[in-house]
N, C-alpha and C. Protein backbone atom coordinates (compact mmCIF):
# COMPACT_ATOMS: atom_id res chain seq x y z
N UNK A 1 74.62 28.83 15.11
CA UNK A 1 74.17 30.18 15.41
C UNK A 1 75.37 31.11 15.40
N UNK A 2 75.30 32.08 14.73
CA UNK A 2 76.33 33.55 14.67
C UNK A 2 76.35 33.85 15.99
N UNK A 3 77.05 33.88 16.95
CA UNK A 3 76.82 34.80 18.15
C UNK A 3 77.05 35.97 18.04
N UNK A 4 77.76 36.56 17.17
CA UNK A 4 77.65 38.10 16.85
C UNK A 4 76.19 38.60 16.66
N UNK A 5 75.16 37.62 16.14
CA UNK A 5 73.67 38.43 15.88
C UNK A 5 73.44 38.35 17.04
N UNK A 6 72.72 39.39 17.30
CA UNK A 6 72.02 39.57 18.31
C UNK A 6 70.54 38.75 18.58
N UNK A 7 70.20 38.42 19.66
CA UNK A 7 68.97 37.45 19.93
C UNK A 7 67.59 38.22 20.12
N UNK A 8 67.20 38.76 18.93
CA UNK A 8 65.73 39.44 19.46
C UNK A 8 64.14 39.11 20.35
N UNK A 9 64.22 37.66 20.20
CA UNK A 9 62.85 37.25 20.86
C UNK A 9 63.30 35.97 20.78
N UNK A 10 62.37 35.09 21.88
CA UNK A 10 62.68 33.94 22.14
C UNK A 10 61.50 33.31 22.69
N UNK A 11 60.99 32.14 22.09
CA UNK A 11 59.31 31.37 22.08
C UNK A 11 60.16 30.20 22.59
N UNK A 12 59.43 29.82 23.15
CA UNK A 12 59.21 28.08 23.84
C UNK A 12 57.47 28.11 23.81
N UNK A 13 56.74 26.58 23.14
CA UNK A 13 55.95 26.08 23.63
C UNK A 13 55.94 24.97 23.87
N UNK A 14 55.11 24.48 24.68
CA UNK A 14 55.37 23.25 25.71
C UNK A 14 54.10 22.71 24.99
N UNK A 15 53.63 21.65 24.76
CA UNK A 15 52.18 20.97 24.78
C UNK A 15 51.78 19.56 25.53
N UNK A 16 50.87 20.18 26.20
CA UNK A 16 50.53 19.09 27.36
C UNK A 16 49.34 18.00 27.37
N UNK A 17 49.19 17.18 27.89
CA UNK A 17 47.64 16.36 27.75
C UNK A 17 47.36 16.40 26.75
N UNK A 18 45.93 15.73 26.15
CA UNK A 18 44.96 15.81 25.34
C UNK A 18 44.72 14.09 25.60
N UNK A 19 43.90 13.49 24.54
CA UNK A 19 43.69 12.29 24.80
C UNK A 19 44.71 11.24 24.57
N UNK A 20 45.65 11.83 23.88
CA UNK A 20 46.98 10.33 23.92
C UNK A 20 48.05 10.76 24.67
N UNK A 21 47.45 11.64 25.78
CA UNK A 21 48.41 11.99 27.03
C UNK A 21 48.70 10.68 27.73
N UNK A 22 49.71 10.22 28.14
CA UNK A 22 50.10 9.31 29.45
C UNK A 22 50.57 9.60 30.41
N UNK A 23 50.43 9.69 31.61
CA UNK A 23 50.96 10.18 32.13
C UNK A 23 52.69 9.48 32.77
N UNK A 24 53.80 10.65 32.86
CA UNK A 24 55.00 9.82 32.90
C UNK A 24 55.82 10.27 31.72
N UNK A 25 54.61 10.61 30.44
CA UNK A 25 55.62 10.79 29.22
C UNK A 25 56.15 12.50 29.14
N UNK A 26 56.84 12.58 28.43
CA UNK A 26 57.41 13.92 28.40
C UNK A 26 56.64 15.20 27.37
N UNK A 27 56.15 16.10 27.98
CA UNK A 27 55.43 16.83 26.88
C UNK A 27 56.16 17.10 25.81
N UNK A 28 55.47 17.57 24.57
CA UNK A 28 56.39 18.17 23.37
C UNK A 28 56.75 19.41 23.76
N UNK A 29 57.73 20.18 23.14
CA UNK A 29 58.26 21.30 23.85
C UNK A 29 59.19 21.72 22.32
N UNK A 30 59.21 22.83 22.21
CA UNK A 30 59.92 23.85 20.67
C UNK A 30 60.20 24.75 21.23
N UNK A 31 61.13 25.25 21.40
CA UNK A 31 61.94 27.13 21.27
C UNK A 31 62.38 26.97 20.07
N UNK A 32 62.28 28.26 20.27
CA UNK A 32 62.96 29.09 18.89
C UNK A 32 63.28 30.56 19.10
N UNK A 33 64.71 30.70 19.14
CA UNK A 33 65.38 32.33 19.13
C UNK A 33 65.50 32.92 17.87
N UNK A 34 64.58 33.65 17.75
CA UNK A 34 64.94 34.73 16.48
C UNK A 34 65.65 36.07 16.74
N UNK A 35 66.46 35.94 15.48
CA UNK A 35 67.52 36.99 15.09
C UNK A 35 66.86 37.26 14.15
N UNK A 36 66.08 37.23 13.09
CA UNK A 36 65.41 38.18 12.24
C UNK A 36 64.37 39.07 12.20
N UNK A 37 64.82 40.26 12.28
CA UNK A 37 63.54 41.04 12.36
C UNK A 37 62.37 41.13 11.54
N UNK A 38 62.33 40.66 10.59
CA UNK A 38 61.09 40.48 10.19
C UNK A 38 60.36 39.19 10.74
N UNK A 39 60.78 38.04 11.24
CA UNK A 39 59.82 37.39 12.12
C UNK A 39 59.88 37.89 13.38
N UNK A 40 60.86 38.80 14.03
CA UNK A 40 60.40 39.52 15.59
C UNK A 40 59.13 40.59 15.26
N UNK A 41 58.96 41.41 13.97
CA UNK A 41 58.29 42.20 13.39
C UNK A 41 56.88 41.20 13.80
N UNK A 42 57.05 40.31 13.37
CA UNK A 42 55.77 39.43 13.14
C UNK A 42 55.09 38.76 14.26
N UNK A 43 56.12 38.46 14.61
CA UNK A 43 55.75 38.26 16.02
C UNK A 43 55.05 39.06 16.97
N UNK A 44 55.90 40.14 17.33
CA UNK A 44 55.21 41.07 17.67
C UNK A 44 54.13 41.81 17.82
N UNK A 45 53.47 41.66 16.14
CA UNK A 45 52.10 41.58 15.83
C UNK A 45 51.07 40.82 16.32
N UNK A 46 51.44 40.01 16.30
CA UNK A 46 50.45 38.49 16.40
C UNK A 46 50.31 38.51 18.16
N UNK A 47 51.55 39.15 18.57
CA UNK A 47 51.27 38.96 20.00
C UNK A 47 50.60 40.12 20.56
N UNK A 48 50.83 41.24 19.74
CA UNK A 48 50.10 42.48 20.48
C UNK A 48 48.66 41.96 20.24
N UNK A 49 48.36 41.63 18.13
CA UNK A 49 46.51 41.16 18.29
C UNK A 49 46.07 40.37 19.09
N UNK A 50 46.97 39.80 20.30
CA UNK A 50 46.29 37.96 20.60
C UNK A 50 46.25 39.10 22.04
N UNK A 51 46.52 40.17 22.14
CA UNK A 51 47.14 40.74 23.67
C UNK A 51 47.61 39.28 24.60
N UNK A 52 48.49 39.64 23.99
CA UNK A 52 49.12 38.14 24.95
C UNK A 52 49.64 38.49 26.26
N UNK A 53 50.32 39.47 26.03
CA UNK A 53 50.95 40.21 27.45
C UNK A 53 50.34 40.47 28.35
N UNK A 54 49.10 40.85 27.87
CA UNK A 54 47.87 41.16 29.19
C UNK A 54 46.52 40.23 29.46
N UNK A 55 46.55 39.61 28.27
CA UNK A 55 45.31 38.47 28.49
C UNK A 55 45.47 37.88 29.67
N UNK A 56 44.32 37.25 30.52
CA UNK A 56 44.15 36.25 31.47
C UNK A 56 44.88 35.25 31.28
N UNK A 57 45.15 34.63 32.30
CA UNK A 57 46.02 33.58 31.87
C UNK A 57 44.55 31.94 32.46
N UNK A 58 44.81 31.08 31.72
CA UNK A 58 43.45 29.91 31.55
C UNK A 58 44.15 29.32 33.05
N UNK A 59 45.22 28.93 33.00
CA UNK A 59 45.97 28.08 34.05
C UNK A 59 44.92 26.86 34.21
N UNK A 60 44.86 25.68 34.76
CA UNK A 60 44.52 24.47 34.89
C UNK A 60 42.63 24.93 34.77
N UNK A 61 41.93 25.66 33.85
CA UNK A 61 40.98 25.52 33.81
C UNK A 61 40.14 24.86 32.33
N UNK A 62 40.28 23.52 32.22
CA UNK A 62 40.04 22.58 31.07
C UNK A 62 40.25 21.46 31.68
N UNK A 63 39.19 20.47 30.77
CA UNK A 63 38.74 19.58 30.88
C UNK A 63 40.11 18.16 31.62
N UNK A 64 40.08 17.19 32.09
CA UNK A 64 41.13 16.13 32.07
C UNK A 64 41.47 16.33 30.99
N UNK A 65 41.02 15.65 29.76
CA UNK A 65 41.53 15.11 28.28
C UNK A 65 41.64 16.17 27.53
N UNK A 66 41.85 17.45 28.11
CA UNK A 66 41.88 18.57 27.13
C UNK A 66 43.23 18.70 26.56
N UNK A 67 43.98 19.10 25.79
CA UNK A 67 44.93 19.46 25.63
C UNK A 67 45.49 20.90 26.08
N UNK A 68 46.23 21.43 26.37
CA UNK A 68 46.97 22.67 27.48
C UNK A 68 48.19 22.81 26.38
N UNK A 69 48.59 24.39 25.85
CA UNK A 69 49.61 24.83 25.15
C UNK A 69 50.26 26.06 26.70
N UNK A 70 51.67 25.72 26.62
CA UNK A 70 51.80 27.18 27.55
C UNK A 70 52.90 27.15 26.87
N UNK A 71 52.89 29.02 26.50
CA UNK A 71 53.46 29.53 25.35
C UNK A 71 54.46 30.59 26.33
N UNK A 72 55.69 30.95 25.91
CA UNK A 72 56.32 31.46 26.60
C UNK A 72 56.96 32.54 25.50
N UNK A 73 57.34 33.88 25.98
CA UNK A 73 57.76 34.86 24.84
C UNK A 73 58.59 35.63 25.57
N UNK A 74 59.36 35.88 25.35
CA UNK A 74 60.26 37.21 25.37
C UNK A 74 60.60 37.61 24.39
N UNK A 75 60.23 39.04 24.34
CA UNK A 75 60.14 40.08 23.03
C UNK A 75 60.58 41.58 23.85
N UNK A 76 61.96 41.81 23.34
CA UNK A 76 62.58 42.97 23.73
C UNK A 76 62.32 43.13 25.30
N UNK A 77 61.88 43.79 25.83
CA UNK A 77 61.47 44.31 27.21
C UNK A 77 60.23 43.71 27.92
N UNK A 78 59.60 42.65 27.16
CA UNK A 78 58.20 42.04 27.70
C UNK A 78 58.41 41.21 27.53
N UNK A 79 58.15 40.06 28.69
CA UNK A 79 58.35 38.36 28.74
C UNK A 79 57.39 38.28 29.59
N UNK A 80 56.92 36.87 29.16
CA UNK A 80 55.44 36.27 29.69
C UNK A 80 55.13 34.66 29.43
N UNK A 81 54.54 34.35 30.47
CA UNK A 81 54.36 32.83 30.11
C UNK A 81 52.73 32.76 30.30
N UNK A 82 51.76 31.82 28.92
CA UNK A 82 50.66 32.05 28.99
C UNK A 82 50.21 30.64 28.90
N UNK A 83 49.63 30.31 29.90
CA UNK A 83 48.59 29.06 29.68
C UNK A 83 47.16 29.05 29.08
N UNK A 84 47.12 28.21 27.78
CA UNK A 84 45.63 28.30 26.86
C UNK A 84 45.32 26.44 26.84
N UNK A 85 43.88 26.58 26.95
CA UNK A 85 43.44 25.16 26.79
C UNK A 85 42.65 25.11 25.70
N UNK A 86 42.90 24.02 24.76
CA UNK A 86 42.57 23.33 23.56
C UNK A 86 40.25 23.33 24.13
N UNK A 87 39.63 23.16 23.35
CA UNK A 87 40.23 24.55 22.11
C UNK A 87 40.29 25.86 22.31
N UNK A 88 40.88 26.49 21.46
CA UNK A 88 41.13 27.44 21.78
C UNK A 88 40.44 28.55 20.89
N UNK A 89 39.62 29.59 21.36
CA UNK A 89 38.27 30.20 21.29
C UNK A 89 39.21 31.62 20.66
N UNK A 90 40.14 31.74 20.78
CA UNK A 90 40.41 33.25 20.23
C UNK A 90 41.22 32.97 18.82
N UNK A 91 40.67 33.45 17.58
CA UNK A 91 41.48 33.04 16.45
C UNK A 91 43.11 33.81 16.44
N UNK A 92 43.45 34.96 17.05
CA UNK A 92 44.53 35.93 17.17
C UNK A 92 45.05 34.73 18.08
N UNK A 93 45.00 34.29 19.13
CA UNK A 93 45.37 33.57 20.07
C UNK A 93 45.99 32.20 18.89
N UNK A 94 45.55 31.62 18.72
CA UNK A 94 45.65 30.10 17.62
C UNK A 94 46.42 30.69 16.41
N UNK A 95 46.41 31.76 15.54
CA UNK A 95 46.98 32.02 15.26
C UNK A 95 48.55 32.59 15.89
N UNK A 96 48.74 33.02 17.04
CA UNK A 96 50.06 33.55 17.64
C UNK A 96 50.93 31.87 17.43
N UNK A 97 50.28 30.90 18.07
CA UNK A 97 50.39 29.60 18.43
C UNK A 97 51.27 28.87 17.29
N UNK A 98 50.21 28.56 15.95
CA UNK A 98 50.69 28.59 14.75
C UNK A 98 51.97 28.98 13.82
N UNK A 99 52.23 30.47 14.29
CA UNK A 99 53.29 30.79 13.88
C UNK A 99 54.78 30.50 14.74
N UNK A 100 54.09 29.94 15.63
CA UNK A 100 55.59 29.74 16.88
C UNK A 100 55.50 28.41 16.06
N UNK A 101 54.87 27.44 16.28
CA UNK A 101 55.09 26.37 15.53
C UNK A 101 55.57 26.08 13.94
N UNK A 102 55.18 27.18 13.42
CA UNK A 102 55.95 27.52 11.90
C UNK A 102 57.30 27.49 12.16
N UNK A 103 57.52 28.80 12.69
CA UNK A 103 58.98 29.00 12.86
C UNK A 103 59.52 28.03 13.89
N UNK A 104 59.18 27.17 14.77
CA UNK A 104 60.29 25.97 14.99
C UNK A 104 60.39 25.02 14.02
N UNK A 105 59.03 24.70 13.05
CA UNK A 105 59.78 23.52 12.15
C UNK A 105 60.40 24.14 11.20
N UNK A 106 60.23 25.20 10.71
CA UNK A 106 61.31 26.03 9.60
C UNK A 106 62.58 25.73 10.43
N UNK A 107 62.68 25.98 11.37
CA UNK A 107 64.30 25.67 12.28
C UNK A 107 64.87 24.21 12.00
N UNK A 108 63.86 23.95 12.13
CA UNK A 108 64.34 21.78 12.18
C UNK A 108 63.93 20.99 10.91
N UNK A 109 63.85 22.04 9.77
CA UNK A 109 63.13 22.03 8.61
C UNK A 109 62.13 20.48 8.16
N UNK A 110 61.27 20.71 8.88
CA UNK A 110 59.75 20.04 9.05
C UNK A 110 58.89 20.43 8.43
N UNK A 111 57.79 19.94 8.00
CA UNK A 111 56.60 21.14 8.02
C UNK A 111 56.28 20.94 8.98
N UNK A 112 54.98 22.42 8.75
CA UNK A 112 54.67 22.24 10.48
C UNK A 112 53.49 21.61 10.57
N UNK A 113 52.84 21.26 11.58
CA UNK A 113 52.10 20.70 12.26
C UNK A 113 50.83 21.67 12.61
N UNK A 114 49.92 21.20 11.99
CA UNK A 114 48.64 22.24 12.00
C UNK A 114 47.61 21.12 13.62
């Protein structure tokens, strides 16, 4: 990483449970700090359509075997941590999700994981 660029936004998602949950094991978990403005651009988007900043937050309301994403963002002046349970009913929402997961395996150059 350049430390001269500046750090515009910064995603962590965590993914929890579902049915090959054990308990004991360690959830999956991705950050990713972007310095490019055209994925903070994008971001941004996806998070204003999903209103992520202001949506309800689900917190422990899903099934045992459900699967649980809690998505974390800081974007310029707004940071937020959002708990969503699998499935997940808002396409803006699954889509925000998606692209955090894009851009961490572009980081660790993977594909990503649909």
């Amino acid at each position: 990483m350049d430390w001269d660029t500046p750090v515009l936004a910064r995603m962590t998602l965590e993914v929890r449970g579902g049915l090959t949950h054990f308990p004991g094991l360690v959830s999956k978990t991705v950050s990713v700090t972007c310095t490019d403005p055209r994925d903070v651009d994008q971001l941004a988007e996806f998070a204003d359509a999903a209103l992520f900043f202001s949506r309800p937050d689900q917190g422990d309301k899903c099934g045992p075997d459900a699967r649980t994403y809690l998505l974390r963002i800081e974007l310029g002046e707004r940071s937020r941590a959002l708990t969503v349970a699998d499935p997940i009913n808002d396409k803006e929402v699954a889509r925000l999700i998606r692209f955090v997961r894009a851009l961490a395996a572009e980081r660790e150059g993977q594909s990503p994981q649909r």
